[in-house]
PDB file of N, CA and C in Angstrom:
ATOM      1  N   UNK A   1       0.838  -1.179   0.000  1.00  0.00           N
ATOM      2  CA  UNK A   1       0.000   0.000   0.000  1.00  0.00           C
ATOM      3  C   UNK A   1       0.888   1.249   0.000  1.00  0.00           C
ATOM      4  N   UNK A   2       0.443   2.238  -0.381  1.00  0.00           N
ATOM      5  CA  UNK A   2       1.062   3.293  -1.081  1.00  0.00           C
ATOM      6  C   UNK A   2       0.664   4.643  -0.208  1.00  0.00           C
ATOM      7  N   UNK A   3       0.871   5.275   1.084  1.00  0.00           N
ATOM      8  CA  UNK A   3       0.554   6.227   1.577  1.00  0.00           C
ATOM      9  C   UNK A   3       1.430   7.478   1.546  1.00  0.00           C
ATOM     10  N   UNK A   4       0.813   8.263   1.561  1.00  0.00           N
ATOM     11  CA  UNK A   4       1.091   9.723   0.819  1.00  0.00           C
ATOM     12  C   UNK A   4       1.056  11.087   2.366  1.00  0.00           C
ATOM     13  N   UNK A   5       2.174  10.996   2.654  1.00  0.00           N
ATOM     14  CA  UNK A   5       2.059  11.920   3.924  1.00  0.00           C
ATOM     15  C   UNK A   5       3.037  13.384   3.453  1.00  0.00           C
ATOM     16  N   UNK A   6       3.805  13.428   1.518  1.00  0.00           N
ATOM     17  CA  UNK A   6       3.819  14.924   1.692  1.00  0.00           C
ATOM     18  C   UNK A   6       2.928  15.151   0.858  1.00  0.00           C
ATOM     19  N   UNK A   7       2.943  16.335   0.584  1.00  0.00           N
ATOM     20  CA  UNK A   7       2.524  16.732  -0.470  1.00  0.00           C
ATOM     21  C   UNK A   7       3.011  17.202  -1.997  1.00  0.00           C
ATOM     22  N   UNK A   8       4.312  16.271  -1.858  1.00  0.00           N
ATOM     23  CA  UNK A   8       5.192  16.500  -3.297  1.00  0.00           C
ATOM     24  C   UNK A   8       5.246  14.557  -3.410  1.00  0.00           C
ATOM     25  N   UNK A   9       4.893  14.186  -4.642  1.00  0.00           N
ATOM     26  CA  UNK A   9       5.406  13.079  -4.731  1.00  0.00           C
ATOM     27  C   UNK A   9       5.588  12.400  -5.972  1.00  0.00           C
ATOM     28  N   UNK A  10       6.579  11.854  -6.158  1.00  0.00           N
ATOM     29  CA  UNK A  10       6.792  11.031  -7.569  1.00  0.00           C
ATOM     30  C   UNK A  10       6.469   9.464  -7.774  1.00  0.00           C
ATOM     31  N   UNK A  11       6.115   9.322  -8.635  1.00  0.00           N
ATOM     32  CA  UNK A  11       5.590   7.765  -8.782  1.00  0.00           C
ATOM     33  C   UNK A  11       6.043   7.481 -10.266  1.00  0.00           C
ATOM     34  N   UNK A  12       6.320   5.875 -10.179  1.00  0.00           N
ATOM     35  CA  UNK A  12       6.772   5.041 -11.479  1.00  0.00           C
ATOM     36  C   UNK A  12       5.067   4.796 -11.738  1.00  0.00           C
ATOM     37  N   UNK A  13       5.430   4.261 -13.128  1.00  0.00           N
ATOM     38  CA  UNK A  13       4.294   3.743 -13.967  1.00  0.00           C
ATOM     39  C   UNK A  13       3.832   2.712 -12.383  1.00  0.00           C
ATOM     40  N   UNK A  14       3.913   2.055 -12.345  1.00  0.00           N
ATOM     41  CA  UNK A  14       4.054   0.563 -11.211  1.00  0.00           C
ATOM     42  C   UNK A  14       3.271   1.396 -10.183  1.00  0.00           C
ATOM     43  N   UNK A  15       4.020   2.131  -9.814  1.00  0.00           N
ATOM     44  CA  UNK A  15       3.111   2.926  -8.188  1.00  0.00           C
ATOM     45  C   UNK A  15       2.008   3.264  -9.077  1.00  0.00           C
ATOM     46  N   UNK A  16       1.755   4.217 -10.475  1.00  0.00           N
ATOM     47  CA  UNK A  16       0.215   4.771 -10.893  1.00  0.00           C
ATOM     48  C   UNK A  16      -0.043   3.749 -10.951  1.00  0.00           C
ATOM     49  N   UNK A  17      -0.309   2.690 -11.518  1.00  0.00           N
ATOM     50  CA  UNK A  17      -0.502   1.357 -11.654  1.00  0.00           C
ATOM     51  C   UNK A  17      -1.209   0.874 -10.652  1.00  0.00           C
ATOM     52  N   UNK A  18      -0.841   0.561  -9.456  1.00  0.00           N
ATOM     53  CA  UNK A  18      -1.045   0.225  -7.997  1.00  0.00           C
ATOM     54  C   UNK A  18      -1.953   1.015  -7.600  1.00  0.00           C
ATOM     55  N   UNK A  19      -1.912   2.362  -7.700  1.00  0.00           N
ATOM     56  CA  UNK A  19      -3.261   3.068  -6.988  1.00  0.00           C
ATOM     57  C   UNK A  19      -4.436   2.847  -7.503  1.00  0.00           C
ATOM     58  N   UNK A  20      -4.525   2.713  -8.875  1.00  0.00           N
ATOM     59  CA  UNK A  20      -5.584   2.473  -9.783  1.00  0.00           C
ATOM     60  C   UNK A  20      -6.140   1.311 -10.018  1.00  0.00           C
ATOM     61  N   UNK A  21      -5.258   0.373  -9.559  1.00  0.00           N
ATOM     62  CA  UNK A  21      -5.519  -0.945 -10.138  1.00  0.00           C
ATOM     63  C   UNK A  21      -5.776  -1.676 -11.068  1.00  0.00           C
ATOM     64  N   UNK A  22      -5.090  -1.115 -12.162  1.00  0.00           N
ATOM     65  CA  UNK A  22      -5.261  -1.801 -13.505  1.00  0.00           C
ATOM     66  C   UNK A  22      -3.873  -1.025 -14.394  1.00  0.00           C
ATOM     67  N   UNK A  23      -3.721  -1.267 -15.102  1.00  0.00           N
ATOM     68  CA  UNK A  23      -3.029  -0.866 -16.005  1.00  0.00           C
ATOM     69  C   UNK A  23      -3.017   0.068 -17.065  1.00  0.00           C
ATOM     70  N   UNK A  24      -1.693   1.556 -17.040  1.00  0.00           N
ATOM     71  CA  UNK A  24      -1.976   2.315 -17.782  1.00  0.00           C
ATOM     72  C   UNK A  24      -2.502   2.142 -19.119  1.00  0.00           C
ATOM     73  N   UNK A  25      -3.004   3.010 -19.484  1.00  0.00           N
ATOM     74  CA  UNK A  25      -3.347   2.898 -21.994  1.00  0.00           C
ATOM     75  C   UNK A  25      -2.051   3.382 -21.785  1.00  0.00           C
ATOM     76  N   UNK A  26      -1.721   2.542 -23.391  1.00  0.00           N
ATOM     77  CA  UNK A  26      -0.657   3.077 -24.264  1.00  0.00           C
ATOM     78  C   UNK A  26      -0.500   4.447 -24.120  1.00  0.00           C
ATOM     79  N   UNK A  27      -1.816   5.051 -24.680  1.00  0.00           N
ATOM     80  CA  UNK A  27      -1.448   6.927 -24.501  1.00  0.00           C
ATOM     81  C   UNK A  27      -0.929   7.119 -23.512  1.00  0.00           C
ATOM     82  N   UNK A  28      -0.789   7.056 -22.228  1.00  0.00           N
ATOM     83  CA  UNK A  28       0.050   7.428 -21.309  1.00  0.00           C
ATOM     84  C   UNK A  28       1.306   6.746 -21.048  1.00  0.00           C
ATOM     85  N   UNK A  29       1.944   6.346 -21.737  1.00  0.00           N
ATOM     86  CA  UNK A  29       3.140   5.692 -22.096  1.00  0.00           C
ATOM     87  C   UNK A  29       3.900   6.632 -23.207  1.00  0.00           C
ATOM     88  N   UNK A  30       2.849   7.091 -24.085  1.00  0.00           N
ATOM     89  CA  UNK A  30       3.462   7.646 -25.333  1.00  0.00           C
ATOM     90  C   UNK A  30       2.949   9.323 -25.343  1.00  0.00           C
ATOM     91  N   UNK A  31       1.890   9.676 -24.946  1.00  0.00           N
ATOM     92  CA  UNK A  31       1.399  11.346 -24.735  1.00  0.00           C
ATOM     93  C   UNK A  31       1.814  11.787 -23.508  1.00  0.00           C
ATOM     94  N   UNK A  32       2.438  12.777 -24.036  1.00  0.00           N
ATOM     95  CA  UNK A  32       2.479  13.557 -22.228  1.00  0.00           C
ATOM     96  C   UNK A  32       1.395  14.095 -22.116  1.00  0.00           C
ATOM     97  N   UNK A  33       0.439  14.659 -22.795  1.00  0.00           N
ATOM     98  CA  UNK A  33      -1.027  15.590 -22.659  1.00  0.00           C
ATOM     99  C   UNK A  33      -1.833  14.319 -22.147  1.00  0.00           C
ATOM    100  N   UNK A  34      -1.697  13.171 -22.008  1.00  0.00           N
ATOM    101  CA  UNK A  34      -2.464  12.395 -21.292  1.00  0.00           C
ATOM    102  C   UNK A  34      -2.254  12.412 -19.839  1.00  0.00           C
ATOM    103  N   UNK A  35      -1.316  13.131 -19.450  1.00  0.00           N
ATOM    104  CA  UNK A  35      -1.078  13.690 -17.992  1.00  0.00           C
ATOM    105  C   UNK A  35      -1.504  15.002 -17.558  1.00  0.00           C
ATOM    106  N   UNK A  36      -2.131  15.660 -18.484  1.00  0.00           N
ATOM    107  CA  UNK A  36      -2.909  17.004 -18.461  1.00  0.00           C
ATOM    108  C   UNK A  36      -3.581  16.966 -17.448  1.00  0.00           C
ATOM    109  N   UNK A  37      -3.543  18.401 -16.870  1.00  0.00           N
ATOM    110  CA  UNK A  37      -4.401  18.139 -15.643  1.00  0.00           C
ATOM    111  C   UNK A  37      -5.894  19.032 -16.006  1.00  0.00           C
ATOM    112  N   UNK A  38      -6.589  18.064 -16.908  1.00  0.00           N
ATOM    113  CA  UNK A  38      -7.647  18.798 -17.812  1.00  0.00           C
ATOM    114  C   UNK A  38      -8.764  18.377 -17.419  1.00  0.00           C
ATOM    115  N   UNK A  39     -10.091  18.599 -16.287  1.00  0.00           N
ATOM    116  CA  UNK A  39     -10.892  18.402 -15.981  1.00  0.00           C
ATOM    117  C   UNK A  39     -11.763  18.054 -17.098  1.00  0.00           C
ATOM    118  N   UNK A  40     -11.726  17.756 -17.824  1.00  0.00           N
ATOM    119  CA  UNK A  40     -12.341  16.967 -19.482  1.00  0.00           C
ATOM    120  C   UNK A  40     -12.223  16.104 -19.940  1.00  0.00           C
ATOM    121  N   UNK A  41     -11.176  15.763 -19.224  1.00  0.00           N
ATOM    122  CA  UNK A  41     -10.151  14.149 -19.338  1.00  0.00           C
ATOM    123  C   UNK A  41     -10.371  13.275 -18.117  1.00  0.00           C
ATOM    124  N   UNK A  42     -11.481  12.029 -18.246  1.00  0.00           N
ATOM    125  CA  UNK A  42     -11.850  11.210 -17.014  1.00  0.00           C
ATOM    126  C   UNK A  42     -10.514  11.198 -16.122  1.00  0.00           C
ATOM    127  N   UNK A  43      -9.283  10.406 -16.771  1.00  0.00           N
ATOM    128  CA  UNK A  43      -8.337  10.092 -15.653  1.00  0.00           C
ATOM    129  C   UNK A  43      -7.864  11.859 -14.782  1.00  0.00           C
ATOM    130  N   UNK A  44      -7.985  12.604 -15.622  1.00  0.00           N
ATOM    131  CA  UNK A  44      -7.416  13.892 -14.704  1.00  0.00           C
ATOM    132  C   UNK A  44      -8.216  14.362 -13.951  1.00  0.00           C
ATOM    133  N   UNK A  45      -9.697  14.150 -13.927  1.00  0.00           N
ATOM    134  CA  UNK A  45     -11.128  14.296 -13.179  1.00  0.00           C
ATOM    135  C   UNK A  45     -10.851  13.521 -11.839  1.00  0.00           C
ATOM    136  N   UNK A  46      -9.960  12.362 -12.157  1.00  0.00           N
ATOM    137  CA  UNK A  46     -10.305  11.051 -10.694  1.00  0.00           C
ATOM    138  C   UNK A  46      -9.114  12.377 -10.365  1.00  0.00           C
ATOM    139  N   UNK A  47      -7.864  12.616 -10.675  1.00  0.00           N
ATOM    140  CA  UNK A  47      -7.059  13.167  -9.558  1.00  0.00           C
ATOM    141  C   UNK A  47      -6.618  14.156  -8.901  1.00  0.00           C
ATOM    142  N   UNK A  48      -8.003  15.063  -9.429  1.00  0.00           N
ATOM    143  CA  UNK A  48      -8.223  16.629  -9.647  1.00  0.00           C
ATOM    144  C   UNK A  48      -8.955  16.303  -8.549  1.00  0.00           C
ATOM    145  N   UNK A  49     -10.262  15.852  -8.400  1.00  0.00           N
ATOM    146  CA  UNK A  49     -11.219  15.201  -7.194  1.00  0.00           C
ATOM    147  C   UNK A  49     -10.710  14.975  -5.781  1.00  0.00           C
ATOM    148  N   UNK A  50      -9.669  14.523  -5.943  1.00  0.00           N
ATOM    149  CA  UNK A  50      -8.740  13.745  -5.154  1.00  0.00           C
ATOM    150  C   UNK A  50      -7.370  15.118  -4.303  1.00  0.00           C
ATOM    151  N   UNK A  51      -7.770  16.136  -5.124  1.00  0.00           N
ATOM    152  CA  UNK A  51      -6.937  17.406  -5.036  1.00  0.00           C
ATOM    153  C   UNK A  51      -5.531  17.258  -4.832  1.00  0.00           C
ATOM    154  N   UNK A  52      -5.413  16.359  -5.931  1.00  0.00           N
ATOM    155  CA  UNK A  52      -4.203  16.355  -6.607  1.00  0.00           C
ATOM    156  C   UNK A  52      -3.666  16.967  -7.727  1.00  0.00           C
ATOM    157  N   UNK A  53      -2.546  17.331  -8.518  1.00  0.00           N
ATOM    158  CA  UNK A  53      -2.183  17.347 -10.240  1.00  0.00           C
ATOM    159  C   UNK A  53      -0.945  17.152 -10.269  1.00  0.00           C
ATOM    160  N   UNK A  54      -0.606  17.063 -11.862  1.00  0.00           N
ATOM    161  CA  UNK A  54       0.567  16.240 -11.924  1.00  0.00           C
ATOM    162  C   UNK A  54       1.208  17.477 -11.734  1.00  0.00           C
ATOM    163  N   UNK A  55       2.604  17.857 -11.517  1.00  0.00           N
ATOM    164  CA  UNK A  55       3.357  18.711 -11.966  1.00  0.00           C
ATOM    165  C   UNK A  55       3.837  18.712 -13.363  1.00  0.00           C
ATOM    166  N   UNK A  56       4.654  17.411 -12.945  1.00  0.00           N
ATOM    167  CA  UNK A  56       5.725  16.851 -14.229  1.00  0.00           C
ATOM    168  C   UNK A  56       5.200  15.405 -14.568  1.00  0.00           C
ATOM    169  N   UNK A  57       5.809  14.973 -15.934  1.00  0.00           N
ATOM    170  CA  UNK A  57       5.887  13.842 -16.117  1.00  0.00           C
ATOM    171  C   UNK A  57       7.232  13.656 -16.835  1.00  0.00           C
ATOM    172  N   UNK A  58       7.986  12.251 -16.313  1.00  0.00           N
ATOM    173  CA  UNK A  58       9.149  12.074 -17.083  1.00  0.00           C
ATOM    174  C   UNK A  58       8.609  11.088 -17.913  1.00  0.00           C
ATOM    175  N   UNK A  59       8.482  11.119 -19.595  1.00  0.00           N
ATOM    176  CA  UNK A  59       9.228  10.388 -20.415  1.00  0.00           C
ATOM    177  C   UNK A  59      10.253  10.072 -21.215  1.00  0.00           C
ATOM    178  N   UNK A  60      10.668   8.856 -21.613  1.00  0.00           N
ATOM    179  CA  UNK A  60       9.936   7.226 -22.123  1.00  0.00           C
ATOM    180  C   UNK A  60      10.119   6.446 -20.417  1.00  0.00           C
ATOM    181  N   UNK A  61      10.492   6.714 -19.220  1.00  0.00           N
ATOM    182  CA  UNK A  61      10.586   5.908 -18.044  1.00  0.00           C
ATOM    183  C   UNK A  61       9.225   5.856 -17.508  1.00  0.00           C
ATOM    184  N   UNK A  62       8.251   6.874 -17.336  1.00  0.00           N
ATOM    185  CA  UNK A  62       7.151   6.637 -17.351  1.00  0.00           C
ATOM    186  C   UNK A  62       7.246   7.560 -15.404  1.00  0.00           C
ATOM    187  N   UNK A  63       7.143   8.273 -15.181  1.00  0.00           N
ATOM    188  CA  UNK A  63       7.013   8.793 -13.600  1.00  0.00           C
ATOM    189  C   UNK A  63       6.145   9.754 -13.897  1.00  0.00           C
ATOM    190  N   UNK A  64       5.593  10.058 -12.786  1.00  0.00           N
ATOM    191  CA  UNK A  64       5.014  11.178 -12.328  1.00  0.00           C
ATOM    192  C   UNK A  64       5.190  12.239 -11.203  1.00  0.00           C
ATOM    193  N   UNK A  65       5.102  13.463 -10.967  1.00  0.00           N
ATOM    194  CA  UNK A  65       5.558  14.137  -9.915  1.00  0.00           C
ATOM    195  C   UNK A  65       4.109  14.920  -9.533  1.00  0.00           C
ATOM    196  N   UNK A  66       3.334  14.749  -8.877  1.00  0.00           N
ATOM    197  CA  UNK A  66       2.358  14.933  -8.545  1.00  0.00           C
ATOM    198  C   UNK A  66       2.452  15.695  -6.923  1.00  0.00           C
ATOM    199  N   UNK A  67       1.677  16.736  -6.837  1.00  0.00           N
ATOM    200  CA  UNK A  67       1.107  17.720  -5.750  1.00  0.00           C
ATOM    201  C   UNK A  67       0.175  17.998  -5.407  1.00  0.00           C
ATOM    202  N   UNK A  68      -0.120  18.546  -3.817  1.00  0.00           N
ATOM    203  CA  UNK A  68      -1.226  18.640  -3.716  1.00  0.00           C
ATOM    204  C   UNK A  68      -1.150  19.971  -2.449  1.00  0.00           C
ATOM    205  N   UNK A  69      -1.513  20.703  -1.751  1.00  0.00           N
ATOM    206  CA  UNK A  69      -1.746  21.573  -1.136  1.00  0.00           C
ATOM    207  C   UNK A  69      -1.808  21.258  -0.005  1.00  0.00           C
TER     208      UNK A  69
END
């Protein structure tokens, strides 16, 4: 289990993976705008909700750097 006590944090594909429980789409392997933090876009809706957004994303390794207030 995966608990989140700052509010700066980076995650591999594997950790997004794990919170979600299923496995990324291709597009987020290959688009960085699939990490948009675009309330129009279901997956950015679950982590906008959640009052989260990404900052950054590193690709082709696949991380995320995600914040929250």
């Amino acid at each position: 289990m995966i608990t989140f006590d700052d509010s700066l944090v980076t995650l591999s594909m594997h950790q997004n993976e794990e919170i979600i429980v299923f496995a990324l789409p291709a597009s987020a392997t290959n688009h960085r705008a699939w990490w948009a933090n675009d309330i129009t876009h279901s997956q950015a809706k679950a982590w906008l909700l959640a009052d989260w957004e990404v900052d950054a994303v590193f690709l082709p390794k696949i991380s995320s750097r995600n914040w929250r207030d």
